[in-house]
N, C-alpha and C. Protein backbone atom coordinates (compact mmCIF):
# COMPACT_ATOMS: atom_id res chain seq x y z
N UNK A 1 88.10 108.86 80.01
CA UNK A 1 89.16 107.94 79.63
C UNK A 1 89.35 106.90 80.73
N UNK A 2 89.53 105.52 80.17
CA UNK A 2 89.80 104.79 81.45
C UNK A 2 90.80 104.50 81.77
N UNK A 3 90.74 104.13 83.56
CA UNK A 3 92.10 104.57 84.00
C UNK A 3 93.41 102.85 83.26
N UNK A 4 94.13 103.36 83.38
CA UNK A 4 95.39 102.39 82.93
C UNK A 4 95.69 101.15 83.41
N UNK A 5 95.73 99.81 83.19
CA UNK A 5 96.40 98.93 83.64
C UNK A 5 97.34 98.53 84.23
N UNK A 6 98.04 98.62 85.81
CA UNK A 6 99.44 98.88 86.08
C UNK A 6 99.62 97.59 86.81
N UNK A 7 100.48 96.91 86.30
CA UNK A 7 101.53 95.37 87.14
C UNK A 7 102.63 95.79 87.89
N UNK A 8 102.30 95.81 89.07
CA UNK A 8 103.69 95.94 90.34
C UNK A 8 104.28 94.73 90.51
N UNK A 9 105.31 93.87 90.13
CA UNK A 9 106.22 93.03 90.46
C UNK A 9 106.97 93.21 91.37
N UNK A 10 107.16 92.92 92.52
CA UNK A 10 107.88 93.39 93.90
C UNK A 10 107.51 92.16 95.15
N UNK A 11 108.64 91.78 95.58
CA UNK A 11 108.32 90.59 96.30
C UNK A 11 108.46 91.17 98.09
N UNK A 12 108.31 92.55 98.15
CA UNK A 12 107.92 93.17 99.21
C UNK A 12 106.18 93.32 99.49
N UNK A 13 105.68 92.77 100.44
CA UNK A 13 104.37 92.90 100.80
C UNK A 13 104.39 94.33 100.93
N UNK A 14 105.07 94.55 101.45
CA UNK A 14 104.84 96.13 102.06
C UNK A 14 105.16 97.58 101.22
N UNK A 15 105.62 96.89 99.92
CA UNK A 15 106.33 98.13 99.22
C UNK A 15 105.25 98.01 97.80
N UNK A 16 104.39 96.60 97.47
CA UNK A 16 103.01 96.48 96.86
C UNK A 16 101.98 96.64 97.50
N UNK A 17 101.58 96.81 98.99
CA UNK A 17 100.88 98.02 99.65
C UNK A 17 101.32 99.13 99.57
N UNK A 18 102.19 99.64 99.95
CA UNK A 18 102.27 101.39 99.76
C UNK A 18 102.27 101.63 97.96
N UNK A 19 102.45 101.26 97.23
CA UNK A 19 102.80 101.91 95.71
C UNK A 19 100.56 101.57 95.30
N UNK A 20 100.27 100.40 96.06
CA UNK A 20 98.99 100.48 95.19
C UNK A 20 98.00 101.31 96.24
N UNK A 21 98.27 101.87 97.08
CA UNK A 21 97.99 102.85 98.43
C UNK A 21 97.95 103.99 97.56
N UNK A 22 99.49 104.65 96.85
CA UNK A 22 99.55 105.81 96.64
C UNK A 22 98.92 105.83 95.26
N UNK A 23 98.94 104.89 94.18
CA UNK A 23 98.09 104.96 92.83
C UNK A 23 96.92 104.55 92.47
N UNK A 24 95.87 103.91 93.32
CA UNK A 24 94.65 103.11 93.24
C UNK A 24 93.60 104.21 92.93
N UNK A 25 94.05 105.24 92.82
CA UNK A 25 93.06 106.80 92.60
C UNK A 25 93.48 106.86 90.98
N UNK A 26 94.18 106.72 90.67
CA UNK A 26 94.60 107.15 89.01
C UNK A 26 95.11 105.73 87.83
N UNK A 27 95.30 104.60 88.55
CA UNK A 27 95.53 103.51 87.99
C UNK A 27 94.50 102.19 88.54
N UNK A 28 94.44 101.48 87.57
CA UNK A 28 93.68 100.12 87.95
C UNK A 28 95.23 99.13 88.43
N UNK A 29 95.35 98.75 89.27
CA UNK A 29 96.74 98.13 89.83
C UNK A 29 96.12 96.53 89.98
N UNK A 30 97.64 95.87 88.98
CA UNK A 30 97.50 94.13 90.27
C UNK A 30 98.71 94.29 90.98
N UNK A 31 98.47 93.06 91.44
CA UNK A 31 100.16 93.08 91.64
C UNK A 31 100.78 91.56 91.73
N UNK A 32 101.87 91.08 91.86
CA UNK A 32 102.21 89.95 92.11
C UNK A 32 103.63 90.00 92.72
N UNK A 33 104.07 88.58 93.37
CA UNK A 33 104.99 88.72 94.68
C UNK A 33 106.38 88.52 93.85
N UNK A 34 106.69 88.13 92.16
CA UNK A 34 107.91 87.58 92.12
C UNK A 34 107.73 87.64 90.47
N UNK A 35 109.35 87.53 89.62
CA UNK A 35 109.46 87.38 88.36
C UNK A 35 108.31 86.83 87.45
N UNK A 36 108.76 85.58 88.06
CA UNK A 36 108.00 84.70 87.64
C UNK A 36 106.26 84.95 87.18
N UNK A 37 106.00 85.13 88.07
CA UNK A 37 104.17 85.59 88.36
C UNK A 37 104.00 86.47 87.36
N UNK A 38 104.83 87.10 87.49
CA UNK A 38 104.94 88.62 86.58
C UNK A 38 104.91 88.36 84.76
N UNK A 39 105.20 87.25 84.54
CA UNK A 39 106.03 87.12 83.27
C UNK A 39 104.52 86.53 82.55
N UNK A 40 104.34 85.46 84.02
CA UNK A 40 102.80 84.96 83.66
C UNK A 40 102.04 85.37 83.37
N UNK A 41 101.78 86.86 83.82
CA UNK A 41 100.58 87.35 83.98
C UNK A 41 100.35 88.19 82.82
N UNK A 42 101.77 88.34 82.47
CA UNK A 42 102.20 89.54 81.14
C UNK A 42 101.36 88.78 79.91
N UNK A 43 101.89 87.57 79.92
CA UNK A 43 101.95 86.57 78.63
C UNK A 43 100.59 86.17 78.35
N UNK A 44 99.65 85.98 79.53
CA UNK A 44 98.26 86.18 80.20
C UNK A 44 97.50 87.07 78.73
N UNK A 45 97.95 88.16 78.96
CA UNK A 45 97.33 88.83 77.95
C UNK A 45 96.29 89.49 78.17
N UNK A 46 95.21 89.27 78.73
CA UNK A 46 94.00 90.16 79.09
C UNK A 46 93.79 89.91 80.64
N UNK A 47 93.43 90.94 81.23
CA UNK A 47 93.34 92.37 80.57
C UNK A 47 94.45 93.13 79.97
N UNK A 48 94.67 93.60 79.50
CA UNK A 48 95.56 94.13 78.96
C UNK A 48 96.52 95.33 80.01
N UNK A 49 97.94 94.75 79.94
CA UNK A 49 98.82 95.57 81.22
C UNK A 49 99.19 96.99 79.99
N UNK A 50 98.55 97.69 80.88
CA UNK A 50 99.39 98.72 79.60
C UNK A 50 100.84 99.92 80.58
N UNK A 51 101.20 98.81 82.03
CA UNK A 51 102.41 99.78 82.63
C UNK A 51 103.10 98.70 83.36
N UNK A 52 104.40 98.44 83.48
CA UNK A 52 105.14 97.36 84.39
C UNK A 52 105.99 98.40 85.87
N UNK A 53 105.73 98.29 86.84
CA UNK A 53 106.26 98.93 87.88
C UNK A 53 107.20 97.14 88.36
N UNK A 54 108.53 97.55 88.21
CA UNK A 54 109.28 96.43 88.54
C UNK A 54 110.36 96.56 89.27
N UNK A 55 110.72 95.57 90.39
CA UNK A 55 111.71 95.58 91.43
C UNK A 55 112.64 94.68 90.37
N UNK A 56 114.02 95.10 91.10
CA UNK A 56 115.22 94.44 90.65
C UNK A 56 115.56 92.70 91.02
N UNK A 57 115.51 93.37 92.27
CA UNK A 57 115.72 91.87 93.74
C UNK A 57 114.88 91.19 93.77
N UNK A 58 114.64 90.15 93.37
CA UNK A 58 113.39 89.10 94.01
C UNK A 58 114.01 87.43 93.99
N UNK A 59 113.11 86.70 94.58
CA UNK A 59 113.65 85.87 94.65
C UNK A 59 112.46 84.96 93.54
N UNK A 60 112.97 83.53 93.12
CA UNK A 60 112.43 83.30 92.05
C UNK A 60 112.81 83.78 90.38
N UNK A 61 112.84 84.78 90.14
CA UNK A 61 113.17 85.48 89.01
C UNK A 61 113.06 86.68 89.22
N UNK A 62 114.60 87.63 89.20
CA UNK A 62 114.65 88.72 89.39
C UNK A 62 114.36 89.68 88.16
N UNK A 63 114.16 90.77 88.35
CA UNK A 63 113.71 91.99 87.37
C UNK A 63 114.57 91.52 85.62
N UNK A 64 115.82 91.70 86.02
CA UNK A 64 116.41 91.11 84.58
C UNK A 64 116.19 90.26 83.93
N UNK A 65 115.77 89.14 84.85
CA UNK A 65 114.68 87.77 84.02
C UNK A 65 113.91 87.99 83.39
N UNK A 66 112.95 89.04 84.10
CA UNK A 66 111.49 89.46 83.97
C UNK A 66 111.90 89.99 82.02
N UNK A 67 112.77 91.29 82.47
CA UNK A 67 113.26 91.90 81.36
C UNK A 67 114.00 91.18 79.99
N UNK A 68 114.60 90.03 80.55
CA UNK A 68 114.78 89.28 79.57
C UNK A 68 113.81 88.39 78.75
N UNK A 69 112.96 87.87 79.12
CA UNK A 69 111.98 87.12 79.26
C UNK A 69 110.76 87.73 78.05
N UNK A 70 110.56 89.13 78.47
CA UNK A 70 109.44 90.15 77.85
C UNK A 70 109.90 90.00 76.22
N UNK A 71 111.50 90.31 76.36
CA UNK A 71 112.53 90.84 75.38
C UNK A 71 112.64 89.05 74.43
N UNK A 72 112.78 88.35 74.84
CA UNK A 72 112.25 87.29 73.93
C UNK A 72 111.03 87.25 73.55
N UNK A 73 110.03 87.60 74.17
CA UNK A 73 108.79 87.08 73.50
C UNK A 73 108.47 88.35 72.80
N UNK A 74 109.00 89.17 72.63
CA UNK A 74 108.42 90.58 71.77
C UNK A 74 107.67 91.26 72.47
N UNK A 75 107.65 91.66 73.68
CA UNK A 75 106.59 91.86 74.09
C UNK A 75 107.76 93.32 74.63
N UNK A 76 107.75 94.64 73.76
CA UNK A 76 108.25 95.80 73.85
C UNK A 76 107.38 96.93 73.89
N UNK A 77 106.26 96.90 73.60
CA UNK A 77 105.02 98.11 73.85
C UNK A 77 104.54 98.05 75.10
N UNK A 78 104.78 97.49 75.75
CA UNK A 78 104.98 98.07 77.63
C UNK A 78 105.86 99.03 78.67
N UNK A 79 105.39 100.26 78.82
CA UNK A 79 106.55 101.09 79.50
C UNK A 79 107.06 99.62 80.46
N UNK A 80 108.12 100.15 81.49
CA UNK A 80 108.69 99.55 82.67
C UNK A 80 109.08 100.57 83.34
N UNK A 81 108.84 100.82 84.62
CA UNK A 81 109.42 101.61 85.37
C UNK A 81 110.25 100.69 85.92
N UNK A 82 111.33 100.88 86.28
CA UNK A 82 112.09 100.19 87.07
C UNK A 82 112.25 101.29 89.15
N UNK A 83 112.08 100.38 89.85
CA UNK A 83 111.92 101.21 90.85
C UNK A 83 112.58 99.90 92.29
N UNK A 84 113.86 100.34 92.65
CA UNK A 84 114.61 99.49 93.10
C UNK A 84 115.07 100.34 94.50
N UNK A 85 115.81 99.38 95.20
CA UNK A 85 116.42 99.73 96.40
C UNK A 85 117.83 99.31 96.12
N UNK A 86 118.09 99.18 94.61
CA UNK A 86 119.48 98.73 94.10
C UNK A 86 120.04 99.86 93.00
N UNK A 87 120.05 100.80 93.98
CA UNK A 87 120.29 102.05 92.62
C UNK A 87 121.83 101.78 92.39
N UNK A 88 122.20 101.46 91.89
CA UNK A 88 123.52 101.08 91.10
C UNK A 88 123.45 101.44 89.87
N UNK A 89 124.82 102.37 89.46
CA UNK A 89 124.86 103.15 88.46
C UNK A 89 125.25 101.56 87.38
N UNK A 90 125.79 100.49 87.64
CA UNK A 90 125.87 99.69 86.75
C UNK A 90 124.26 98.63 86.56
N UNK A 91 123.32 98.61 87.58
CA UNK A 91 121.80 98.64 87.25
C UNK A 91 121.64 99.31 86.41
N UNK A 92 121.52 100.76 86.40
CA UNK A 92 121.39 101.23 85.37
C UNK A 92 121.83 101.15 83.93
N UNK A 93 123.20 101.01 83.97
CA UNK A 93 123.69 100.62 82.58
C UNK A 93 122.84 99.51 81.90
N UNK A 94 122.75 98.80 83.23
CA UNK A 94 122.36 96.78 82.62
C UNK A 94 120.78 96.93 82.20
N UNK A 95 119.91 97.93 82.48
CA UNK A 95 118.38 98.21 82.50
C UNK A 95 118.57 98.94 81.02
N UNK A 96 119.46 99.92 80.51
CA UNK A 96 119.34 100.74 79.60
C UNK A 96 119.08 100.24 78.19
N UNK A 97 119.47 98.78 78.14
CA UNK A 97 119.07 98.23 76.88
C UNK A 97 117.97 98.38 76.50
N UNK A 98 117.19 97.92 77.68
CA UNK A 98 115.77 97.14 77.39
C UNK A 98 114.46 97.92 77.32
N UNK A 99 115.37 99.39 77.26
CA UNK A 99 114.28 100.76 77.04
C UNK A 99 113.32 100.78 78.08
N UNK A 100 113.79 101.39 79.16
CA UNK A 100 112.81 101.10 80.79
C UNK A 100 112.67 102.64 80.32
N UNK A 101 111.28 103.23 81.05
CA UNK A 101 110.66 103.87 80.46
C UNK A 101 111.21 105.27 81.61
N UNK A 102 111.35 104.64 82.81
CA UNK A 102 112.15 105.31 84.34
C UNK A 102 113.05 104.55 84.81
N UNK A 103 113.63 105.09 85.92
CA UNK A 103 114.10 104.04 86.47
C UNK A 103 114.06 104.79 88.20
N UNK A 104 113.04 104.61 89.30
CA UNK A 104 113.24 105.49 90.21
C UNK A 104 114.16 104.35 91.55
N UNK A 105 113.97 105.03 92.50
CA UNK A 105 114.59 104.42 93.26
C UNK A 105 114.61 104.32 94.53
N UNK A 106 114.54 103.63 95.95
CA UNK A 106 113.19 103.60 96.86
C UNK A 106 114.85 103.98 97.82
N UNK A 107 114.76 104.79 98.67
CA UNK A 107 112.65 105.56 99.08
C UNK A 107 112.70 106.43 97.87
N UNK A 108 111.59 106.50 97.82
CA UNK A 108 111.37 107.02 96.97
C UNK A 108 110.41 108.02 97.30
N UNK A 109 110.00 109.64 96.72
CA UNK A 109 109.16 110.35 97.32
C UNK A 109 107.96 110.15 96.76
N UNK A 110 106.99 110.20 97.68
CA UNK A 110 105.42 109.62 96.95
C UNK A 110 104.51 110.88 96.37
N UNK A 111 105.46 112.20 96.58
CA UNK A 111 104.61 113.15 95.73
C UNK A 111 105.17 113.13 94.51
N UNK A 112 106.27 112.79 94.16
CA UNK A 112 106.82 112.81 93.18
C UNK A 112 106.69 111.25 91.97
N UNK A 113 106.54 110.33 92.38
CA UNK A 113 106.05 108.98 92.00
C UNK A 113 105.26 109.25 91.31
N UNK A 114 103.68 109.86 91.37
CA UNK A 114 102.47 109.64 90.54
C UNK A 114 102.83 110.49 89.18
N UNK A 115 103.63 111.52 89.35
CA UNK A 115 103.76 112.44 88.17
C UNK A 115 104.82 111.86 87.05
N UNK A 116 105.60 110.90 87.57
CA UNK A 116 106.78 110.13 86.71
C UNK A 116 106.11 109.28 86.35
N UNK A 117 105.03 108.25 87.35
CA UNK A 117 104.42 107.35 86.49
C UNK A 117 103.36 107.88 85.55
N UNK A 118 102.88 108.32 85.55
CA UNK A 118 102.14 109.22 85.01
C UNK A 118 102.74 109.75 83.79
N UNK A 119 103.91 110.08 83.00
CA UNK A 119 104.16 110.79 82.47
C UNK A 119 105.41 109.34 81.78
N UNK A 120 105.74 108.28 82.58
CA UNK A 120 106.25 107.14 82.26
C UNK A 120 104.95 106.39 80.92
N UNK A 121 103.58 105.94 82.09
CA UNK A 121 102.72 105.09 81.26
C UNK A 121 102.27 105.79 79.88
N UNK A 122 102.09 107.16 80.21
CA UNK A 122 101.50 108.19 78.70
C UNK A 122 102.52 107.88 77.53
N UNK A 123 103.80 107.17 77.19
CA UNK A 123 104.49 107.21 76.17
C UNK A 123 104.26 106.27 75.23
């Protein structure tokens, strides 16, 4: 089986090194620095993203853009993990519409990450 398509949106250099560090064994990963990029790359179309790993905070267009954005163009057969350093129980409320598939939250533990995404992208 081949491995999965996964888009990290995260405008941390360092937090799209460690996530494609800990999954580059079980996922095919891109990544990009901001909303925006993200939305592009979605709309892009091939290869085909079949997982969204997405930060809240960014600058340019934040995660809810992103999420809004998808949510106009129909584009709902994509898990989303949501995976933030903004764990706010009202984040959460505001994410729950848009059927995020997780929602984890950094730090986050990296033995525990591959088995949520993992069990996130399979739905």
């Amino acid at each position: 089986m081949a491995k999965k398509r996964i888009l990290i949106i995260d405008d941390s250099e360092i937090d799209r090194a460690i996530l494609e560090n800990i999954l580059f064994l079980d996922f095919n990963i891109e990544t990009v620095e901001n909303g925006y990029k993200g939305v592009e790359r979605i709309l892009k179309g091939a290869p085909r993203i079949d997982g969204i790993l997405l930060d809240l905070h960014m600058p340019i267009m934040d995660g809810f853009g992103v999420l809004e954005l998808l949510k106009e163009n129909d584009i709902t057969d994509i898990p989303i993990v949501i995976i933030t350093a903004e764990s706010t129980e009202s984040n959460l409320i505001k994410a729950y519409p848009y059927n995020i598939a997780d929602f984890i939250c950094k730090p986050y533990d990296p033995d525990s990450l591959l088995p949520r995404l993992t069990a996130a992208f399979d739905k």
